[in-house]
N, C-alpha and C. Protein backbone atom coordinates (compact mmCIF):
# COMPACT_ATOMS: atom_id res chain seq x y z
N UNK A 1 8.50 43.04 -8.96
CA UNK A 1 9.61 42.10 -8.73
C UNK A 1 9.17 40.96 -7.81
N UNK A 2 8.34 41.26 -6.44
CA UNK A 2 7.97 40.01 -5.55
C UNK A 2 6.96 39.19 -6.83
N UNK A 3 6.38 39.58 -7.28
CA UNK A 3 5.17 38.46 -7.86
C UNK A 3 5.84 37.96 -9.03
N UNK A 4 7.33 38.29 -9.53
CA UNK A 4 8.08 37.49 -9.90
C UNK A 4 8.57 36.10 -9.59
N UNK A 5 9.20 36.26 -7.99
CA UNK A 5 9.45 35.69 -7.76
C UNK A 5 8.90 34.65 -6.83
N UNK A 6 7.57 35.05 -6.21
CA UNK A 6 5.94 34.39 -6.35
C UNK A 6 6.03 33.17 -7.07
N UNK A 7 5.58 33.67 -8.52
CA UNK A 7 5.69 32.51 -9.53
C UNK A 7 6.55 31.60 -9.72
N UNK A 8 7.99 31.84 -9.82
CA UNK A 8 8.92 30.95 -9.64
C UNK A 8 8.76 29.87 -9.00
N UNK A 9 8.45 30.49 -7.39
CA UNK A 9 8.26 29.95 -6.51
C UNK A 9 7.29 28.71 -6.88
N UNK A 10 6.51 29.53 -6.85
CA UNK A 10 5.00 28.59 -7.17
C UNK A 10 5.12 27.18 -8.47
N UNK A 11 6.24 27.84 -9.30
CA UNK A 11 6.30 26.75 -10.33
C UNK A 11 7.60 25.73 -9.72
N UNK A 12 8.60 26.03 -9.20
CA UNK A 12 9.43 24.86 -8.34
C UNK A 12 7.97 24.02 -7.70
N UNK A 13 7.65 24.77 -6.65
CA UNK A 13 6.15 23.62 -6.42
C UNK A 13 5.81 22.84 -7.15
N UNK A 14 5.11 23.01 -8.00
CA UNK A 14 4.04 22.90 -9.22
C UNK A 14 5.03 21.60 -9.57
N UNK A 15 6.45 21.75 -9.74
CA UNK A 15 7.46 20.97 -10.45
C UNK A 15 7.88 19.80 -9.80
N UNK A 16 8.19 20.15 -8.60
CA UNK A 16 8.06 18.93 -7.23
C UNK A 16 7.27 18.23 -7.56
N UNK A 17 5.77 18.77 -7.08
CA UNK A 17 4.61 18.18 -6.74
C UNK A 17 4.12 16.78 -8.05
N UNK A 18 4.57 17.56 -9.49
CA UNK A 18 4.40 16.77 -11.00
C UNK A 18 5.32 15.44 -10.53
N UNK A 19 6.96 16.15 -9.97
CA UNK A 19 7.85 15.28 -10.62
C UNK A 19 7.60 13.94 -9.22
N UNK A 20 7.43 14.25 -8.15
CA UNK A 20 6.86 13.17 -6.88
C UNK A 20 5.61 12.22 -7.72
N UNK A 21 4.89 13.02 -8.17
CA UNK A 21 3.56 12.19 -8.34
C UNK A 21 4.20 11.39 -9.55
N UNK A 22 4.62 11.60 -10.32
CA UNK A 22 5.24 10.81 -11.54
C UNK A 22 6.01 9.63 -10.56
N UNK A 23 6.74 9.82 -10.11
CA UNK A 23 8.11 8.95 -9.30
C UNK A 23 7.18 7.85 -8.69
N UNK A 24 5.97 8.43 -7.48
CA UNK A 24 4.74 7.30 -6.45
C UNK A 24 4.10 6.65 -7.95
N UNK A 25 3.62 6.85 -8.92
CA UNK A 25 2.79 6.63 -10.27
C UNK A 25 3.87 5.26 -10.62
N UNK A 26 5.22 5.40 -10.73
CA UNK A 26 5.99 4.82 -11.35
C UNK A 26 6.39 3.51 -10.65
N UNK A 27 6.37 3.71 -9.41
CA UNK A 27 6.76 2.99 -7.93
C UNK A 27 5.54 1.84 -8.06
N UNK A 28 4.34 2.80 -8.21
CA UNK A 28 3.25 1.63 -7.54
C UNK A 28 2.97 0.85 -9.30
N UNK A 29 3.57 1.24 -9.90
CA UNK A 29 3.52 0.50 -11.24
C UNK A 29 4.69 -0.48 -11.47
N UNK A 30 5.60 -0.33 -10.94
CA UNK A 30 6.53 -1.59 -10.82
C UNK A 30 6.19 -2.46 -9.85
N UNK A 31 5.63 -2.10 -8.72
CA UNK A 31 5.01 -2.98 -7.57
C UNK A 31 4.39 -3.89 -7.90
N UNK A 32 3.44 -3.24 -8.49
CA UNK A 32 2.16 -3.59 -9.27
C UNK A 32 2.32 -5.65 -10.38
N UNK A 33 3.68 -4.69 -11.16
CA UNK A 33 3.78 -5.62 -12.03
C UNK A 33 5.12 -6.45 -11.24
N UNK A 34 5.72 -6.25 -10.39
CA UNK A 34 6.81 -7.42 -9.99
C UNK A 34 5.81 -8.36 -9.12
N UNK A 35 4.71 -8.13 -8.17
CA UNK A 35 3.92 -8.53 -7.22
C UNK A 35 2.96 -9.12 -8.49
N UNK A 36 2.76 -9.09 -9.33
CA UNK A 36 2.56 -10.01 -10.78
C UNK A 36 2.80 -11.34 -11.11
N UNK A 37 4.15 -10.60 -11.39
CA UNK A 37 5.33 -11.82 -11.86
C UNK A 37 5.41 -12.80 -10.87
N UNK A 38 5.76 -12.62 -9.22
CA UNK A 38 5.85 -13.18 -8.55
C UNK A 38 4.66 -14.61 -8.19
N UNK A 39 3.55 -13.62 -8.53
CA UNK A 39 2.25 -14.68 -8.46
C UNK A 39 2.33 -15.68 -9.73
N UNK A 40 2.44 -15.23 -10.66
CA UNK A 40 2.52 -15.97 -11.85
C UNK A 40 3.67 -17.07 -11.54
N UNK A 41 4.89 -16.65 -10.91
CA UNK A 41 6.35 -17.82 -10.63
C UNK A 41 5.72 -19.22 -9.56
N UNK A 42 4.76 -18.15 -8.36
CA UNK A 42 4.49 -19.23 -7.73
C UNK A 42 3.27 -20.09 -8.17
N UNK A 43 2.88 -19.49 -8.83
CA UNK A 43 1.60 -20.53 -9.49
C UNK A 43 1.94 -21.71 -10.59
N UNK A 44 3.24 -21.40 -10.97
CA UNK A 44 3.67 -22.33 -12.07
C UNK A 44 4.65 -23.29 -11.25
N UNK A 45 5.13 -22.68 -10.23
CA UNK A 45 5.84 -24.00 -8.97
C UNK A 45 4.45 -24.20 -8.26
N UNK A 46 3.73 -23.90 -8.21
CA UNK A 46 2.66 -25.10 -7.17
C UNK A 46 1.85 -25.93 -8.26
N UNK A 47 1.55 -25.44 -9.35
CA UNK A 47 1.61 -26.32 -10.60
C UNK A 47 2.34 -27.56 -11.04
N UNK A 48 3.37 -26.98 -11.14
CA UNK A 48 4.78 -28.17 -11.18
C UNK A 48 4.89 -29.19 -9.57
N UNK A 49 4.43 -28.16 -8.71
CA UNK A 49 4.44 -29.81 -7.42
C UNK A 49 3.46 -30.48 -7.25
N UNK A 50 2.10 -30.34 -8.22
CA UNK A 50 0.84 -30.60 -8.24
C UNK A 50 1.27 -31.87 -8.91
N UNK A 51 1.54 -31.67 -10.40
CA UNK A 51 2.06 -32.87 -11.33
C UNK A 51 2.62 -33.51 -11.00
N UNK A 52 4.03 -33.42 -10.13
CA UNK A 52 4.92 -34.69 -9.80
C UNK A 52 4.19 -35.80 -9.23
């Protein structure tokens, strides 16, 4: 019965540990691509104040 509930145990872990690393994975991948976009917005306004 304990090494039942051992495992359980061990797989809530296991399940955390997946579902965190997915969530930081997901985080630094929107970062990633808004800190993107952002460069791309200001490069097309210092572009545009270049031309005037």
């Amino acid at each position: 019965m304990r090494h039942q509930e051992n495992f359980q145990d061990l797989r809530k872990k296991l399940f955390v540990f997946l579902l965190s690393g997915m969530v930081a994975l997901l985080l630094h991948m929107w970062i990633h691509q808004s800190s993107e976009h952002v460069r791309i917005v200001s490069t097309e306004r210092f572009i545009g104040e270049q031309l005037e």
